[in-house]
N, C-alpha and C. Protein backbone atom coordinates (compact mmCIF):
# COMPACT_ATOMS: atom_id res chain seq x y z
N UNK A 1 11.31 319.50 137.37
CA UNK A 1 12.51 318.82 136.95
C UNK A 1 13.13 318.13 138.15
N UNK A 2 13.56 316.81 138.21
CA UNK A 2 13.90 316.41 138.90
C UNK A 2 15.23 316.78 139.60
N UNK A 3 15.34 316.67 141.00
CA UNK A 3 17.25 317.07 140.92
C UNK A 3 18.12 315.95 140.35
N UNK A 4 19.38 316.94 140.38
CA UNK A 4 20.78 315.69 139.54
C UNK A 4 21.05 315.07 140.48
N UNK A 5 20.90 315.07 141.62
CA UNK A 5 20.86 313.80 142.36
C UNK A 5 19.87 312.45 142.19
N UNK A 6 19.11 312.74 141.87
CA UNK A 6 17.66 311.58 141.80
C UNK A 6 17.84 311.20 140.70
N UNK A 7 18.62 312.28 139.68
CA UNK A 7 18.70 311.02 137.95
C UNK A 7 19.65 310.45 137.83
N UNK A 8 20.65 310.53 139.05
CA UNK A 8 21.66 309.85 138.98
C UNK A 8 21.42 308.23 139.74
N UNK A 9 20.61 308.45 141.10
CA UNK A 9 20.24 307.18 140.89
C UNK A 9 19.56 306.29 140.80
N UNK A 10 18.67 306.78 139.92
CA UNK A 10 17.63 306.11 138.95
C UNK A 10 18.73 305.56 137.79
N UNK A 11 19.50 306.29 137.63
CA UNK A 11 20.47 306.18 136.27
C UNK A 11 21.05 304.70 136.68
N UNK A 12 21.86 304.83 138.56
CA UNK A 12 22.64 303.78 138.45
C UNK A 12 21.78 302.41 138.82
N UNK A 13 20.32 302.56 139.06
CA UNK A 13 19.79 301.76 139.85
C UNK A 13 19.33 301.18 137.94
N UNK A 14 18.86 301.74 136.93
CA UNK A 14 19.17 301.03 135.83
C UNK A 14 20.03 300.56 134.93
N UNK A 15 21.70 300.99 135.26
CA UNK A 15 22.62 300.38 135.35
C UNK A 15 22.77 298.88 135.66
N UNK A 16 22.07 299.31 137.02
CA UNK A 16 22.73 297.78 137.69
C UNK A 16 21.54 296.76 137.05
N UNK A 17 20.11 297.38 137.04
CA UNK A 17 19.31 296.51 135.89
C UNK A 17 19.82 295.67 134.97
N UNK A 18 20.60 296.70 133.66
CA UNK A 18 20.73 296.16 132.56
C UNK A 18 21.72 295.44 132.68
N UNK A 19 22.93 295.77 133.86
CA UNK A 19 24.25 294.70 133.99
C UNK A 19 23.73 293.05 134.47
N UNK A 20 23.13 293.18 135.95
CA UNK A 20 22.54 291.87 135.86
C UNK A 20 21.95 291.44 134.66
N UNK A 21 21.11 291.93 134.16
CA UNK A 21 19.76 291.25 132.70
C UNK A 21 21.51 290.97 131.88
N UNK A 22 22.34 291.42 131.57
CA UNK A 22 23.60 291.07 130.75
C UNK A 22 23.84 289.31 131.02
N UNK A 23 24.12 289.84 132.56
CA UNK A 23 24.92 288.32 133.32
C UNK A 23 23.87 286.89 133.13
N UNK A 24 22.86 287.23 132.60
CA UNK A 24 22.11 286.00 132.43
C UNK A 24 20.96 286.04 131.48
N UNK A 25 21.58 284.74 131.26
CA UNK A 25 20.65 284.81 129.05
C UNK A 25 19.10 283.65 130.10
N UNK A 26 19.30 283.31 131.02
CA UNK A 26 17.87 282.70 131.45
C UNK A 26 17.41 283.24 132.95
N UNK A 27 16.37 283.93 132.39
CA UNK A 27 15.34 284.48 133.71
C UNK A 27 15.01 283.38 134.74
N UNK A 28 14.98 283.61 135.63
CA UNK A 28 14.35 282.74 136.93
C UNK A 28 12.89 282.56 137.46
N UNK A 29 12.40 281.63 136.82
CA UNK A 29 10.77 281.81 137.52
C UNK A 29 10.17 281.73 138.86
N UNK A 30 11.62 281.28 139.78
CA UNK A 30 11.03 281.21 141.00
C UNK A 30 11.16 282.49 141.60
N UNK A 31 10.17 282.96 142.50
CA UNK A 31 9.87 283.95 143.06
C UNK A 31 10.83 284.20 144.56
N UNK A 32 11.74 285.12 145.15
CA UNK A 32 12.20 285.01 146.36
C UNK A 32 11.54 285.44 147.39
N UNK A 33 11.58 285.51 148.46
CA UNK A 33 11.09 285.93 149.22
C UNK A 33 9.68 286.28 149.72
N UNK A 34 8.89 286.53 151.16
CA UNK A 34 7.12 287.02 151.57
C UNK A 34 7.38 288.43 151.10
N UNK A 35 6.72 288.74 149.55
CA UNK A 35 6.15 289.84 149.79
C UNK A 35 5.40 291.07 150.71
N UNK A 36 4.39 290.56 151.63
CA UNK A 36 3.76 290.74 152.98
C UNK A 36 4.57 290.89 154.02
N UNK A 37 6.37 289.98 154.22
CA UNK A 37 6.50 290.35 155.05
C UNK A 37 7.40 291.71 154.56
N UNK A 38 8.02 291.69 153.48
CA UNK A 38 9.01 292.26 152.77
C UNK A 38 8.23 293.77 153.28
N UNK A 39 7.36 294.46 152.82
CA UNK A 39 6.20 295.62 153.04
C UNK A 39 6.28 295.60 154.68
N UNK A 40 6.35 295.00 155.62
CA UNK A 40 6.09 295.22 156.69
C UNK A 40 7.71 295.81 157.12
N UNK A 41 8.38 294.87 157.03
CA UNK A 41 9.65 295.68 157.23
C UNK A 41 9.85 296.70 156.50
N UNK A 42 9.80 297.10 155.34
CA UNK A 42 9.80 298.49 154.36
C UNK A 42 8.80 299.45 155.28
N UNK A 43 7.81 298.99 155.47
CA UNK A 43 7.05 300.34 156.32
C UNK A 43 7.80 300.46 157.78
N UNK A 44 8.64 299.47 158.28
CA UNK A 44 9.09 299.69 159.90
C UNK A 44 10.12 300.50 159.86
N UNK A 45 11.54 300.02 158.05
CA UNK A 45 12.57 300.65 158.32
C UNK A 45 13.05 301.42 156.96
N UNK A 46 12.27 301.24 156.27
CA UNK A 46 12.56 302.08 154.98
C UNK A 46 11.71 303.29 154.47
N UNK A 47 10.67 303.13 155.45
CA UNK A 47 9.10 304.63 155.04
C UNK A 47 9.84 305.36 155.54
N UNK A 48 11.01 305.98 156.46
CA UNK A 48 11.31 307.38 156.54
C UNK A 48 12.24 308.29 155.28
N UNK A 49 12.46 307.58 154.61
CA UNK A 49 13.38 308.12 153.29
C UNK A 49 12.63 307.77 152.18
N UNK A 50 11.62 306.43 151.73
CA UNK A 50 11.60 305.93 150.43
C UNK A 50 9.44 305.55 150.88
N UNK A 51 8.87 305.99 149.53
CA UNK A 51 7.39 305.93 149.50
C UNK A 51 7.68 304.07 149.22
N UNK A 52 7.14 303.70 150.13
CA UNK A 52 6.77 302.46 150.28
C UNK A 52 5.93 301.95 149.98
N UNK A 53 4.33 302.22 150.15
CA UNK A 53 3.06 301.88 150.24
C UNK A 53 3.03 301.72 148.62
N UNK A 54 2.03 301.10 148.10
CA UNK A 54 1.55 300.66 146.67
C UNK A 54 1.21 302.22 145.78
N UNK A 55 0.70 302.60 146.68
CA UNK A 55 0.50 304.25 145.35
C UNK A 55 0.92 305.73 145.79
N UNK A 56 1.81 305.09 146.70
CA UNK A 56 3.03 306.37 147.33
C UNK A 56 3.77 306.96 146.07
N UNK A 57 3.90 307.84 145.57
CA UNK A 57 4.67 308.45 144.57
C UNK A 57 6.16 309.49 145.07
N UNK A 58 5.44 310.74 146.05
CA UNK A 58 6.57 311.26 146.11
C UNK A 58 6.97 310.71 147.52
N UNK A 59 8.81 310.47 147.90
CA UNK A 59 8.67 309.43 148.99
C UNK A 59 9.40 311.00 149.98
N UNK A 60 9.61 310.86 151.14
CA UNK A 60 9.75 311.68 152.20
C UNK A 60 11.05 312.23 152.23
N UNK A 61 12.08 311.42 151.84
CA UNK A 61 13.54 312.17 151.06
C UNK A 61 13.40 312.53 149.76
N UNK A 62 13.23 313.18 149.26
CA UNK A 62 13.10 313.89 147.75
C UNK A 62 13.99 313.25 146.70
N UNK A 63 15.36 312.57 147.35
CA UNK A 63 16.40 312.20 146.41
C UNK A 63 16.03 310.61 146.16
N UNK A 64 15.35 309.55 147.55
CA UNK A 64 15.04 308.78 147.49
C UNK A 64 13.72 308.40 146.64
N UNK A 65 14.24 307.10 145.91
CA UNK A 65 13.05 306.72 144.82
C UNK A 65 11.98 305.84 145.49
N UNK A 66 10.74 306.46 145.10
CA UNK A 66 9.83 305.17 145.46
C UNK A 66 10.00 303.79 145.36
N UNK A 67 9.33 302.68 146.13
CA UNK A 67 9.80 301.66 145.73
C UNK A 67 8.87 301.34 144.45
N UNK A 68 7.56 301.88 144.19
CA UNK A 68 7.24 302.02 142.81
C UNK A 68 7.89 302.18 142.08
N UNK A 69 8.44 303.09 141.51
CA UNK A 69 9.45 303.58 140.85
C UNK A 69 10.18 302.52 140.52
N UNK A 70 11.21 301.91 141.37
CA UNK A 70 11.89 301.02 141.40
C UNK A 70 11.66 300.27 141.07
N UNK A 71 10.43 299.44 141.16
CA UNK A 71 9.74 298.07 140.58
C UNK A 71 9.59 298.46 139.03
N UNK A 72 9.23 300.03 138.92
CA UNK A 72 8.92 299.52 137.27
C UNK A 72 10.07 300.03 136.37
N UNK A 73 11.29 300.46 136.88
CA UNK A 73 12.65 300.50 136.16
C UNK A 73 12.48 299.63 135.14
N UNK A 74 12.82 300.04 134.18
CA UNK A 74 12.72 299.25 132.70
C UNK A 74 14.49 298.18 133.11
N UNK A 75 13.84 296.92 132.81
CA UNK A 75 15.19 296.28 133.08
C UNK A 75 15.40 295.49 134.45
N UNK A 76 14.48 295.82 135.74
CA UNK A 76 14.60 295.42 136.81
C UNK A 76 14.25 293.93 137.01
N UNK A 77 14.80 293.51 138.03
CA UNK A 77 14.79 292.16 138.01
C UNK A 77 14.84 291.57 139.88
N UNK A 78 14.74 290.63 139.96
CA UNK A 78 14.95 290.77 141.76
C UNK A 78 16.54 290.56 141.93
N UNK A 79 17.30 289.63 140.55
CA UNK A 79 18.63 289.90 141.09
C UNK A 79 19.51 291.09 141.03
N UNK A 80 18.84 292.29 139.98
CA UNK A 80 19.19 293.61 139.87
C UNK A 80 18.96 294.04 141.31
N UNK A 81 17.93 294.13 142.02
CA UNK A 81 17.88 294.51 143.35
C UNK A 81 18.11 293.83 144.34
N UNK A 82 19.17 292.58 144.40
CA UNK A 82 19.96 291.98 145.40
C UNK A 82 21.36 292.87 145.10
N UNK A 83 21.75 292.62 143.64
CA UNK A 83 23.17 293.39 143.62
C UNK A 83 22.52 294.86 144.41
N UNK A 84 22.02 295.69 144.02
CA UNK A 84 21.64 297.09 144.31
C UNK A 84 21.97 297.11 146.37
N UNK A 85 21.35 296.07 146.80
CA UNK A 85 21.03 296.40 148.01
C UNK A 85 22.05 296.02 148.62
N UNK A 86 23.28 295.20 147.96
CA UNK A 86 24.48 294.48 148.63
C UNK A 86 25.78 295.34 148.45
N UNK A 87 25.41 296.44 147.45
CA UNK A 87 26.15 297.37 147.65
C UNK A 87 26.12 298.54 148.39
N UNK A 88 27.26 299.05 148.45
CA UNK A 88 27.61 300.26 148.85
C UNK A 88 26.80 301.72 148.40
N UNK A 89 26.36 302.13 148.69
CA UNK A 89 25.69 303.62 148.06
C UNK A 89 26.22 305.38 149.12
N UNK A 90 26.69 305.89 148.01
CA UNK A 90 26.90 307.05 148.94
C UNK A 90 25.67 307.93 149.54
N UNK A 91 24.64 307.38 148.77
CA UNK A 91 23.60 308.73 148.76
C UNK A 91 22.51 307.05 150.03
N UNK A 92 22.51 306.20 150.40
CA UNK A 92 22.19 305.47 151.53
C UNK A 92 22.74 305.07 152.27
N UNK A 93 22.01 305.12 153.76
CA UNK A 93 23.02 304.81 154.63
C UNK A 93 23.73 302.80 154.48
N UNK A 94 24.72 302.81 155.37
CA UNK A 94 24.84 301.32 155.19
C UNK A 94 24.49 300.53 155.95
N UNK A 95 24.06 299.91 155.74
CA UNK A 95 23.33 298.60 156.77
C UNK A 95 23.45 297.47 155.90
N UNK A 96 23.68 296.16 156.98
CA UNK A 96 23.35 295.07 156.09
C UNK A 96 21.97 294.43 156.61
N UNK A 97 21.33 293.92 155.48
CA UNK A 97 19.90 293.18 155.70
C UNK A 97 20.42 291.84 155.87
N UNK A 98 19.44 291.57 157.00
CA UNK A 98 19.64 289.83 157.04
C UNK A 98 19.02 289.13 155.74
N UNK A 99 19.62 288.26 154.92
CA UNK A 99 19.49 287.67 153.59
C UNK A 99 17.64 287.62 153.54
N UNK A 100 17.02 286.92 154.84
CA UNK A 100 15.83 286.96 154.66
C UNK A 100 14.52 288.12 154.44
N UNK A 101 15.07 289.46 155.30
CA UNK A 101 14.39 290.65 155.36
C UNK A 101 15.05 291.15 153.52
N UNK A 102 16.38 290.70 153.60
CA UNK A 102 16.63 291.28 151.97
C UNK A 102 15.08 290.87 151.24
N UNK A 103 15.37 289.34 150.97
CA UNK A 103 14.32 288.79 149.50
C UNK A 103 13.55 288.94 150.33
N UNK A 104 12.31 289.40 151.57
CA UNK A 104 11.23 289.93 151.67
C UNK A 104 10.77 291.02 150.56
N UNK A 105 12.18 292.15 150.75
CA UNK A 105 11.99 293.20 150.51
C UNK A 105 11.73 293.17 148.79
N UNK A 106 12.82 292.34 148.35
CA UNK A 106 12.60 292.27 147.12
C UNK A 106 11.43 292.23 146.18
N UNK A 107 10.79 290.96 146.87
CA UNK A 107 9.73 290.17 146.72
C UNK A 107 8.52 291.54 146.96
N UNK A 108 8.83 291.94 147.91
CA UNK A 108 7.55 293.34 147.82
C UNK A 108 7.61 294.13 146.44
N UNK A 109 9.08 294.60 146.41
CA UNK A 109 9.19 295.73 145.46
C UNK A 109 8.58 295.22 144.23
N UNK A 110 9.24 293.73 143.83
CA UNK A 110 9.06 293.26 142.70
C UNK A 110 6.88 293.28 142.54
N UNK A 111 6.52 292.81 143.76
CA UNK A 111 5.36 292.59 143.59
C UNK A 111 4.37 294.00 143.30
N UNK A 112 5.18 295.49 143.08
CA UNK A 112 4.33 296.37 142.66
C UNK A 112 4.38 296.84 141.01
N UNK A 113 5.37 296.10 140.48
CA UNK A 113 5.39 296.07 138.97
C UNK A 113 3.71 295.84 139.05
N UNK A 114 2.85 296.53 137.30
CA UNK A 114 2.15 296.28 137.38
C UNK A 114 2.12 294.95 136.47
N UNK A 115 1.05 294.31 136.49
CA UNK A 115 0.54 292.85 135.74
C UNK A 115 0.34 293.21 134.43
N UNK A 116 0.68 292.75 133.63
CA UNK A 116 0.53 292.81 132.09
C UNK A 116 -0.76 292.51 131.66
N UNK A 117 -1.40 293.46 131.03
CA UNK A 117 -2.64 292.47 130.69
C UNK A 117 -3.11 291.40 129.90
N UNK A 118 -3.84 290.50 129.88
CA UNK A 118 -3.72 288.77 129.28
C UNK A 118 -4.97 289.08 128.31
């Protein structure tokens, strides 16, 4: 069973999903940010709390969600995870990302959703 810390923010991290998906009746096809580089910074400054790598499951803080995980939140979006990362979180530390290492990062997470099949 997971702890009540971790379903809480999975809870708010699909919160903020379904609020962005609210704020806009048209999806965006353009893609933000280097995936490649997005992963390189995630492994320099985000692998000590959060499973980073493509088939990392449990990540090294127990409360922290994979970025798997994260990518396949029902509802996620890359502007769900700009609001997410521009806020405040009690349970992460605060830092601000430079806008570009942000949509790297995005652009990674987003890129471990899996592909639908055609």
């Amino acid at each position: 069973m997971a702890p009540r810390h971790s379903r809480s923010i999975k809870g708010l991290i699909a919160a903020a999903a379904s609020l962005v998906a609210g704020l806009s009746n048209q999806a965006s096809a353009q893609e933000v940010g280097d995936a490649r580089a997005g992963r390189s910074f995630a492994l320099t400054h985000c692998a000590e709390c959060h499973a980073v790598k493509e088939n990392e499951e449990q990540s090294p803080n127990r409360n922290a969600p994979s970025f798997a995980s994260v990518a396949t939140t029902s509802g996620m979006t890359e502007r769900a995870l700009a609001v997410w990362l521009q806020t405040s979180h009690p349970t992460m530390p605060n830092f601000v990302l430079d806008p570009n290492d942000r949509d790297n990062v995005i652009a990674y997470i987003m890129s471990l959703k899996p592909v639908p099949p055609q």
